[in-house]
PDB file of N, CA and C in Angstrom:
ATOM      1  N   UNK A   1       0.459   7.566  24.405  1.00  0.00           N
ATOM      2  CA  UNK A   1       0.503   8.595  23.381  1.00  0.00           C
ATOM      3  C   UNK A   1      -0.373   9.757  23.849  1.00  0.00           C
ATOM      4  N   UNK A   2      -0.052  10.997  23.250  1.00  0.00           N
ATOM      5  CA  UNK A   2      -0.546  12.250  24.376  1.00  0.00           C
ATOM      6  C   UNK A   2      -2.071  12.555  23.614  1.00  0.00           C
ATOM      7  N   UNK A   3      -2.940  12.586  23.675  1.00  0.00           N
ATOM      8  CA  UNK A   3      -4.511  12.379  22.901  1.00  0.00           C
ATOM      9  C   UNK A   3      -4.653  13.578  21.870  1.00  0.00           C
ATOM     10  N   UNK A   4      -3.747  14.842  21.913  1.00  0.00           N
ATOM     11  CA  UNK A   4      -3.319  15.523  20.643  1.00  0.00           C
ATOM     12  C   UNK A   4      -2.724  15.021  19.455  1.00  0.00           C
ATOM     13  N   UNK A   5      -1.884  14.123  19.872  1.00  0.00           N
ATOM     14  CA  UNK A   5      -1.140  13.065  18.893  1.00  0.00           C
ATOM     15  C   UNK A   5      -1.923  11.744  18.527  1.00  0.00           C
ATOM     16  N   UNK A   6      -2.637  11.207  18.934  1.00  0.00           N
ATOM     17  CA  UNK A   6      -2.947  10.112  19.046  1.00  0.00           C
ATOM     18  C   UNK A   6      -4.435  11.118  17.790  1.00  0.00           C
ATOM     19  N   UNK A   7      -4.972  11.852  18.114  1.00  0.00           N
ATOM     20  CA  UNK A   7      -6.070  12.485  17.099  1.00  0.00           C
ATOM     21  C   UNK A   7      -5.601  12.490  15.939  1.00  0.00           C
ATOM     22  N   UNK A   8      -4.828  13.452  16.265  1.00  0.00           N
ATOM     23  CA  UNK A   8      -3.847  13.998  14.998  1.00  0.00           C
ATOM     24  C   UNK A   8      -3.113  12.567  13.710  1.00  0.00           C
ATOM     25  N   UNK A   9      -2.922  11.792  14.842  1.00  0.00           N
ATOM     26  CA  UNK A   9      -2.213  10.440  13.864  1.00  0.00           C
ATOM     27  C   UNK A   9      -3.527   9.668  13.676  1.00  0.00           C
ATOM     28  N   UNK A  10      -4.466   9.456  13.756  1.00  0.00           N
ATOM     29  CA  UNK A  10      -5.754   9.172  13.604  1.00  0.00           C
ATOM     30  C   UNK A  10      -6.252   9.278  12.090  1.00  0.00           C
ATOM     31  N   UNK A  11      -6.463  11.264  12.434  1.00  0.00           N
ATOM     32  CA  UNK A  11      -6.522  11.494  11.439  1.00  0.00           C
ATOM     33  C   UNK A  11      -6.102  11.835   9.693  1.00  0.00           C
ATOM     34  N   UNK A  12      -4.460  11.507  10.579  1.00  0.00           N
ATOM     35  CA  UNK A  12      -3.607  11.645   9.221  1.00  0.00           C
ATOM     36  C   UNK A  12      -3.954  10.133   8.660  1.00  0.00           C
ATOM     37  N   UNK A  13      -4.110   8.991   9.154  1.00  0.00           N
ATOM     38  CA  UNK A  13      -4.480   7.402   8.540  1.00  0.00           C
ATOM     39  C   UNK A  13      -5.789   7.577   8.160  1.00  0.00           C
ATOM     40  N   UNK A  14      -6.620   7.979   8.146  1.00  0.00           N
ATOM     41  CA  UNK A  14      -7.574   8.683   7.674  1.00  0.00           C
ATOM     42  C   UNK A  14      -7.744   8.945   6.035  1.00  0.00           C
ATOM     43  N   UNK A  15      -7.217   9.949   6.390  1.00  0.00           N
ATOM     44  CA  UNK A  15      -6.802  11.041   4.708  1.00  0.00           C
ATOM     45  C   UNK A  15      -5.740  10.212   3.819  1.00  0.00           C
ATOM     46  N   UNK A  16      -4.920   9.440   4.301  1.00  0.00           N
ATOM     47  CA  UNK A  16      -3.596   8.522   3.945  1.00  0.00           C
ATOM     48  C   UNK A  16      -4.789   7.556   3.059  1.00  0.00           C
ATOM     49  N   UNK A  17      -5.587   6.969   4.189  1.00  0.00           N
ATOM     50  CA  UNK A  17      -6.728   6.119   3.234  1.00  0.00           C
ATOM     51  C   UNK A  17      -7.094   6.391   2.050  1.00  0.00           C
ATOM     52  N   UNK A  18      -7.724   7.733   2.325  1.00  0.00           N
ATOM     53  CA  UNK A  18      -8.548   8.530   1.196  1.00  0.00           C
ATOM     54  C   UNK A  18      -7.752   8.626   0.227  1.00  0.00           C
ATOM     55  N   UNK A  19      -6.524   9.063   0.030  1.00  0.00           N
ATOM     56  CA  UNK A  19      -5.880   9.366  -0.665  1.00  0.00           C
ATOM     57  C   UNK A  19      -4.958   8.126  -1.649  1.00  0.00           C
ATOM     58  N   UNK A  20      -5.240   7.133  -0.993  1.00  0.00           N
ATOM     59  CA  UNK A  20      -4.799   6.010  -1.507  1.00  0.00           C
ATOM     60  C   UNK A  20      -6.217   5.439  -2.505  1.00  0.00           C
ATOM     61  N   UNK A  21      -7.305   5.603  -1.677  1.00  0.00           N
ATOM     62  CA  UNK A  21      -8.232   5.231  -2.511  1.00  0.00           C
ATOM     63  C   UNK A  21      -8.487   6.489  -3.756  1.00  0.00           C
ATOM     64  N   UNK A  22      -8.195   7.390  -3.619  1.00  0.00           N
ATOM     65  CA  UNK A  22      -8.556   8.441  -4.758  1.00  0.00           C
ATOM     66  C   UNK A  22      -7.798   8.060  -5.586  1.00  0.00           C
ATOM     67  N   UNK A  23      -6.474   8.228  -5.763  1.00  0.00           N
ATOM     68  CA  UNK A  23      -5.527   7.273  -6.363  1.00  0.00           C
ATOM     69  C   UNK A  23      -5.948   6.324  -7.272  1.00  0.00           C
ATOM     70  N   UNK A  24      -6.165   5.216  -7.061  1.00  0.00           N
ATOM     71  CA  UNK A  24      -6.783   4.183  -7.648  1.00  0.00           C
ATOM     72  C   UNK A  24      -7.780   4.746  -8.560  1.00  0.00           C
ATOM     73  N   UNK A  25      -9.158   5.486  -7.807  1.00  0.00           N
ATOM     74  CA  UNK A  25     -10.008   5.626  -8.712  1.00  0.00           C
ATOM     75  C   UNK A  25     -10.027   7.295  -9.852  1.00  0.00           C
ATOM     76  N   UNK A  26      -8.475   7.810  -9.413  1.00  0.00           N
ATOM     77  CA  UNK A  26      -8.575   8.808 -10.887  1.00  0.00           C
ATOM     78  C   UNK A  26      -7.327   8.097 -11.850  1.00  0.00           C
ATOM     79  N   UNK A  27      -6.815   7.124 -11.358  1.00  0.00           N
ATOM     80  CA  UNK A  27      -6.315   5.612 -12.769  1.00  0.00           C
ATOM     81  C   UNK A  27      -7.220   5.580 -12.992  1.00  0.00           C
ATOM     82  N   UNK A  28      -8.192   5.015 -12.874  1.00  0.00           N
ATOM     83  CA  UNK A  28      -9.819   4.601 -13.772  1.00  0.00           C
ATOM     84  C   UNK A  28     -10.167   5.483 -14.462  1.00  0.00           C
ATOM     85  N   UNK A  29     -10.398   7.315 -14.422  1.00  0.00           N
ATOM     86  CA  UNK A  29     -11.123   7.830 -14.566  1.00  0.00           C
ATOM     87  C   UNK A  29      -9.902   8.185 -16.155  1.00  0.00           C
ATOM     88  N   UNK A  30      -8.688   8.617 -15.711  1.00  0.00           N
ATOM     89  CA  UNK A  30      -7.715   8.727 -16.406  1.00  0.00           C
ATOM     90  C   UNK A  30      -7.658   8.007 -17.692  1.00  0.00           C
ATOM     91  N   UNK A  31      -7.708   6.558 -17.194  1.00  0.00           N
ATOM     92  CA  UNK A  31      -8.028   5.549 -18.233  1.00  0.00           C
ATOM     93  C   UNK A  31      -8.909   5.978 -18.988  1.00  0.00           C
ATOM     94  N   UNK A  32     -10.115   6.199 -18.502  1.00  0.00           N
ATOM     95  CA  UNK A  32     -11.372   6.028 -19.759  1.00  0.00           C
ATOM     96  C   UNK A  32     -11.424   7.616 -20.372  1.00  0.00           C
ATOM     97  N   UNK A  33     -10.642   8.615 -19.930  1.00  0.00           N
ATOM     98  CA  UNK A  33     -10.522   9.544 -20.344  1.00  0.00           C
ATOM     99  C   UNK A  33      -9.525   9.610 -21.960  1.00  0.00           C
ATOM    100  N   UNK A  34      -8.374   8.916 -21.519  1.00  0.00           N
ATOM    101  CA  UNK A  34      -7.717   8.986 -22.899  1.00  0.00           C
ATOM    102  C   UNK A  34      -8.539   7.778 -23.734  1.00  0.00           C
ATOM    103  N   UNK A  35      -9.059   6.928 -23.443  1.00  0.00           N
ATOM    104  CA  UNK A  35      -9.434   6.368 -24.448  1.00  0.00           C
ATOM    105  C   UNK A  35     -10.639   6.807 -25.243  1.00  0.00           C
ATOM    106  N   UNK A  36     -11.242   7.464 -24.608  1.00  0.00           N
ATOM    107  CA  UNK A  36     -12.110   8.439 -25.614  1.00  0.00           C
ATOM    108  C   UNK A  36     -11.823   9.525 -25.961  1.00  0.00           C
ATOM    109  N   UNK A  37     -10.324  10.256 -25.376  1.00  0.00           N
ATOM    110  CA  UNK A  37      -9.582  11.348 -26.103  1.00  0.00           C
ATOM    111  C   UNK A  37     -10.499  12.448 -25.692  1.00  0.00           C
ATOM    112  N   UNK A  38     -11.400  12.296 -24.345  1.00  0.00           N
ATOM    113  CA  UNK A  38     -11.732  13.175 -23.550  1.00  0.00           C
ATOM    114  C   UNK A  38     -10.987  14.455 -23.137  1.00  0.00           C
ATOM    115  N   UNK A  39      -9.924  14.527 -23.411  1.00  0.00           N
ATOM    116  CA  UNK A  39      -9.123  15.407 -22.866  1.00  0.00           C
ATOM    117  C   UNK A  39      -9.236  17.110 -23.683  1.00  0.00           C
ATOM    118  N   UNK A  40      -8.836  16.623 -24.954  1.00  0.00           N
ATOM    119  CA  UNK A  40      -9.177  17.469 -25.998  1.00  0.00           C
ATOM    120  C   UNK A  40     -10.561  17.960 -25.938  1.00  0.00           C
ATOM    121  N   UNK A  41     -11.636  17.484 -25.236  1.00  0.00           N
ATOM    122  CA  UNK A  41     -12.921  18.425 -24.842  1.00  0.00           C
ATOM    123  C   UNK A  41     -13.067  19.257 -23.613  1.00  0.00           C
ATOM    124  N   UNK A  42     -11.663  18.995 -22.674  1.00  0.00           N
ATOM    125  CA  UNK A  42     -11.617  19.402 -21.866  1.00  0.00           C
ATOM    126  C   UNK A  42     -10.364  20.829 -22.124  1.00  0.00           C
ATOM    127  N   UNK A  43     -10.432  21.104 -23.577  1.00  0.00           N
ATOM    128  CA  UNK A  43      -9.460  22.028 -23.721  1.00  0.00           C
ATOM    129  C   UNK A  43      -8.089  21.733 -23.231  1.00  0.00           C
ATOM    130  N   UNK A  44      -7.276  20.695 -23.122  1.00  0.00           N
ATOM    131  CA  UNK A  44      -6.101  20.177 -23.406  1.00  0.00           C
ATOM    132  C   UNK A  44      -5.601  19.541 -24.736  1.00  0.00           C
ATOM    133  N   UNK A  45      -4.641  19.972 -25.115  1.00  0.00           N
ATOM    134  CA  UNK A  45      -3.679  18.983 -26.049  1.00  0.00           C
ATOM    135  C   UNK A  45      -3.302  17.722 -25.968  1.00  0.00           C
ATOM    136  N   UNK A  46      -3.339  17.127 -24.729  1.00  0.00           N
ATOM    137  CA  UNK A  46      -2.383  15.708 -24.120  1.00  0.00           C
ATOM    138  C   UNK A  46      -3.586  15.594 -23.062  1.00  0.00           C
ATOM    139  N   UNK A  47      -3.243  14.584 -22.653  1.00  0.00           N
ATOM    140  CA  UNK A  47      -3.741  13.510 -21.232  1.00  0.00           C
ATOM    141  C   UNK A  47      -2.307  14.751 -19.888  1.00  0.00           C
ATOM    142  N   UNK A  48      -0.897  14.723 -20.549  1.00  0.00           N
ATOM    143  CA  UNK A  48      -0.191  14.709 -19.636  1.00  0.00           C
ATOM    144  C   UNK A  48      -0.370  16.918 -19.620  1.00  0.00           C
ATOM    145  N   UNK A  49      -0.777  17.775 -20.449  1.00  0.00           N
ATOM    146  CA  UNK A  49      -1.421  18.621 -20.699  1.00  0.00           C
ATOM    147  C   UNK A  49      -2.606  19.142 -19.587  1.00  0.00           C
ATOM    148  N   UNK A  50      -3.534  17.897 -19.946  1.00  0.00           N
ATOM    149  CA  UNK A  50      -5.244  17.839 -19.354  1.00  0.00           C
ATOM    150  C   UNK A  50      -4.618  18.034 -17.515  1.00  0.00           C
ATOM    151  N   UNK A  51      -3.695  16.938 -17.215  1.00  0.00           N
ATOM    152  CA  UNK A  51      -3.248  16.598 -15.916  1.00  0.00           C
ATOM    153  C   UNK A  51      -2.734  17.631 -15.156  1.00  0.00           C
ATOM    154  N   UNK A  52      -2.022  18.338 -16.200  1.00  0.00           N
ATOM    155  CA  UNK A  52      -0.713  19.702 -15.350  1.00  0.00           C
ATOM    156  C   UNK A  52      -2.037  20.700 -14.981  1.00  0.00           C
ATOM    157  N   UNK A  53      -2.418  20.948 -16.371  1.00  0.00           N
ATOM    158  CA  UNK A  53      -2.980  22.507 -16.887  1.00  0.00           C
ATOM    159  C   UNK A  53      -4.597  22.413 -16.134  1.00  0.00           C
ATOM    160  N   UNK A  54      -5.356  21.548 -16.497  1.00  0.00           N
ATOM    161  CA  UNK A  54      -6.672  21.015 -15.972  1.00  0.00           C
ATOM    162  C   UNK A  54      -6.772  20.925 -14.588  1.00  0.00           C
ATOM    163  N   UNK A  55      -6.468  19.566 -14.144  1.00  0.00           N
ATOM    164  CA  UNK A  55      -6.300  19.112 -13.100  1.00  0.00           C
ATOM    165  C   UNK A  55      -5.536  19.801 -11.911  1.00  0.00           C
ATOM    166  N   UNK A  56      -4.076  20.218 -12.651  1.00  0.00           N
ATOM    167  CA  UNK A  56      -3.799  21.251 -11.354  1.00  0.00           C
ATOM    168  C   UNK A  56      -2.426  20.491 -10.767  1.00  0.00           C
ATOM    169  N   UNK A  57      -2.293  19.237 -11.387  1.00  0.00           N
ATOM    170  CA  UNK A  57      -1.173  18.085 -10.343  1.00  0.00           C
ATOM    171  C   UNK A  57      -0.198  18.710 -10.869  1.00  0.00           C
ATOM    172  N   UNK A  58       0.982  18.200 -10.495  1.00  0.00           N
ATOM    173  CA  UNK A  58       1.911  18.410 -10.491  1.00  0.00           C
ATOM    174  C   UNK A  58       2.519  17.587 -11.998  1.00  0.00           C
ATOM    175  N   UNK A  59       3.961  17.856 -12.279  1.00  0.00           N
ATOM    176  CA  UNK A  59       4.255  17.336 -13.435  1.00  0.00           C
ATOM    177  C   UNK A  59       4.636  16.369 -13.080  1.00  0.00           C
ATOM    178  N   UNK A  60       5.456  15.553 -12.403  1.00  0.00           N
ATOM    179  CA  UNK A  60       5.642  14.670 -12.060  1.00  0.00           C
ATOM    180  C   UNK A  60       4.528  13.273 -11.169  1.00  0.00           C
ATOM    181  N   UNK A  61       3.871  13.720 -10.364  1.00  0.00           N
ATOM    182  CA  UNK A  61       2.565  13.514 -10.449  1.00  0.00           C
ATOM    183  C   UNK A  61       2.049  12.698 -11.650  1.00  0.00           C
ATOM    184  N   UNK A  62       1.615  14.356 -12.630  1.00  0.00           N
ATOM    185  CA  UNK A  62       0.775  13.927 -13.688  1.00  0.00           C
ATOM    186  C   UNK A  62       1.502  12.906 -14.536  1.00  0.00           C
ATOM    187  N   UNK A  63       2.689  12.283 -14.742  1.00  0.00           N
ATOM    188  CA  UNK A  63       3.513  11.902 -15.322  1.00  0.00           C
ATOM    189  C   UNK A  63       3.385  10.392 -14.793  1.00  0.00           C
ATOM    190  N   UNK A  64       3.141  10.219 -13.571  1.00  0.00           N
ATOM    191  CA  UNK A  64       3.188   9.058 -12.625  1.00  0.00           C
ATOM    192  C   UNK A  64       2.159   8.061 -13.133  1.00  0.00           C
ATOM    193  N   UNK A  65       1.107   9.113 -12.739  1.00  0.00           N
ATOM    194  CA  UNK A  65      -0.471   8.795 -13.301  1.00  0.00           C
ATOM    195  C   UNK A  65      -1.179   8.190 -14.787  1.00  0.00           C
ATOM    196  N   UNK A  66      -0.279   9.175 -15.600  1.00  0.00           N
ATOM    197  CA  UNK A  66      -0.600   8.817 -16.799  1.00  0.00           C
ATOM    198  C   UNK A  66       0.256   6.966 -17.410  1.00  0.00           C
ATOM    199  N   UNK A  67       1.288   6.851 -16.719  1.00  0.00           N
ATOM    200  CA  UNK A  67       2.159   5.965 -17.065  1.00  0.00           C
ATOM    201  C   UNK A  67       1.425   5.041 -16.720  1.00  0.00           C
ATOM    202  N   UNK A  68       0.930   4.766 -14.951  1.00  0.00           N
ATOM    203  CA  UNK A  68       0.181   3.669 -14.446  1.00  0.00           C
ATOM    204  C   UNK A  68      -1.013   3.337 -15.236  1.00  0.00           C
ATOM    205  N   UNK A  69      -1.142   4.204 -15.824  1.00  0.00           N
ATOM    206  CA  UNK A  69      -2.908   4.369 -16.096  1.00  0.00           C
ATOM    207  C   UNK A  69      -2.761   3.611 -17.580  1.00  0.00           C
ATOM    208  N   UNK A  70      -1.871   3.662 -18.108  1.00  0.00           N
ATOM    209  CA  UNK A  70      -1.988   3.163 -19.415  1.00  0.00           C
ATOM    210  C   UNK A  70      -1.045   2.019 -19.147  1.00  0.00           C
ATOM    211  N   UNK A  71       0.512   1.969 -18.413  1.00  0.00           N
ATOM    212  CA  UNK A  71       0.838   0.459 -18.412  1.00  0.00           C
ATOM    213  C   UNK A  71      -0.610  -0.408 -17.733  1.00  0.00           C
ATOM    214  N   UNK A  72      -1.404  -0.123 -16.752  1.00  0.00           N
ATOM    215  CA  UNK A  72      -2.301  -1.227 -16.182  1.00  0.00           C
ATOM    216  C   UNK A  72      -3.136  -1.410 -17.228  1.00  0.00           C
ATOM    217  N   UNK A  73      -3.070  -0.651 -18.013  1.00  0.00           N
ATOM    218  CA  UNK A  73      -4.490  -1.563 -19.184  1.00  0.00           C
ATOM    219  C   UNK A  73      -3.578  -2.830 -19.880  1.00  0.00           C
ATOM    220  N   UNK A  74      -1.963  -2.790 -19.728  1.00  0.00           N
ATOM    221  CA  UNK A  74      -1.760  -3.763 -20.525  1.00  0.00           C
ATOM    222  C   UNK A  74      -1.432  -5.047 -19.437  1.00  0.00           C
ATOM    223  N   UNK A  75      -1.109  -4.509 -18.130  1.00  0.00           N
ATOM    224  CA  UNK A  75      -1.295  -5.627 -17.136  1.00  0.00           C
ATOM    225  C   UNK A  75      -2.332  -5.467 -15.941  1.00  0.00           C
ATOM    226  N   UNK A  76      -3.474  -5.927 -16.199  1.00  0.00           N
ATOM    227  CA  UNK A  76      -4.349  -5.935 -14.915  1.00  0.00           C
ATOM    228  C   UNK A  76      -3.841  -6.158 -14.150  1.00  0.00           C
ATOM    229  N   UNK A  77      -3.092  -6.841 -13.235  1.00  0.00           N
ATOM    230  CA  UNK A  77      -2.485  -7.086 -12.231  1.00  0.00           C
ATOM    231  C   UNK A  77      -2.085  -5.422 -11.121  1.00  0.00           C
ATOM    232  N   UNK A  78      -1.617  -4.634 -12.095  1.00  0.00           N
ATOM    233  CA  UNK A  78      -1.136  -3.568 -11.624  1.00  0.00           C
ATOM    234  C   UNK A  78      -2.223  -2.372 -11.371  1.00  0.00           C
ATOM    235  N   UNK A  79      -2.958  -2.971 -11.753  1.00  0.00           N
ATOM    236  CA  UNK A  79      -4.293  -1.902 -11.633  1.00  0.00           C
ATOM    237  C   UNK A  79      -4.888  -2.153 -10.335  1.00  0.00           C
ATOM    238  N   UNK A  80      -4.699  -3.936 -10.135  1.00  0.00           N
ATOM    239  CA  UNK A  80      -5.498  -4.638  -8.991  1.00  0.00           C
ATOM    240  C   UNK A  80      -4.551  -4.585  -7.783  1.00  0.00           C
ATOM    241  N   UNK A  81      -3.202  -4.396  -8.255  1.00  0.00           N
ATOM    242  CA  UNK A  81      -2.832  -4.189  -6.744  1.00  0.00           C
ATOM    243  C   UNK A  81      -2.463  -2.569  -5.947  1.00  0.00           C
ATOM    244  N   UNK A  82      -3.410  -1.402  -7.560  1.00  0.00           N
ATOM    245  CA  UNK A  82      -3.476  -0.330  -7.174  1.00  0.00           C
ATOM    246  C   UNK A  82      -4.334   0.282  -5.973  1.00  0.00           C
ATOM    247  N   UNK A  83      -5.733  -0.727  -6.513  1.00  0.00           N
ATOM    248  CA  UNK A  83      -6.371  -0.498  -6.109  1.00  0.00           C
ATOM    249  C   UNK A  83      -7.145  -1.457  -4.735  1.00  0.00           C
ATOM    250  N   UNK A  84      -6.400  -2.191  -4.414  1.00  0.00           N
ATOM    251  CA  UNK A  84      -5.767  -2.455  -3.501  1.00  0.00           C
ATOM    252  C   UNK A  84      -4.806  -2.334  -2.285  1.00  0.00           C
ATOM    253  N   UNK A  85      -4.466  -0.937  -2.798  1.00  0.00           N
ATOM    254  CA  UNK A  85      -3.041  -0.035  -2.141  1.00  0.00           C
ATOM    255  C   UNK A  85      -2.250  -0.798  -1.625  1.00  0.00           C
ATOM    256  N   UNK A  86      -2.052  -1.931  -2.521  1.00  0.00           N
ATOM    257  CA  UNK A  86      -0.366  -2.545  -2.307  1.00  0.00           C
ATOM    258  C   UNK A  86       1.011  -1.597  -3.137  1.00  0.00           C
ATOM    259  N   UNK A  87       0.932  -1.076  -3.893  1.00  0.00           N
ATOM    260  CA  UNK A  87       1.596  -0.095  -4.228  1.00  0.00           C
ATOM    261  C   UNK A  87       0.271   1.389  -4.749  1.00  0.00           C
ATOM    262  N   UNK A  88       1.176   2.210  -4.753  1.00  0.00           N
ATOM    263  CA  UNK A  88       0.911   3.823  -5.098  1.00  0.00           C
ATOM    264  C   UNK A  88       1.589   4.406  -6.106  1.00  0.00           C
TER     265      UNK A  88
END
């Protein structure tokens, strides 16, 4: 592999990491946000609001996020194999 590529793919598994682990931990943050209805202090209407308008993600994205974030409170399992990065 030519050592431009071999950096370059390095560093994209890298950020791929990061980004898998960020993942996981703004489900958490997400979580404890609507359950104290944090959002509305953050000058949003919604969680899915807070996500677009706040946060900046995308709608679909924010849509992704909010779903995981509240189905895993009703199955741990899905939280644990989030954060785990068996799925994304």
């Amino acid at each position: 592999m030519h050592e431009n590529v071999k950096r370059l793919h390095e560093r994209a598994l890298e950020l791929a990491g990061l980004h898998l682990s960020s993942e996981a931990e703004l489900i958490t943050v997400l979580q404890d946000l609507d359950a104290c209805r944090g959002f509305f202090q953050c000058g949003a209407s919604s969680m899915y609001e807070y996500c677009v308008h706040v946060l900046k993600l995308a709608e679909a994205t924010s849509y992704n996020f909010i779903t995981v974030a509240r189905k895993s409170k009703e199955g741990p399992q899905l939280k644990a194999a989030t954060q785990e990065g068996l799925i994304t």
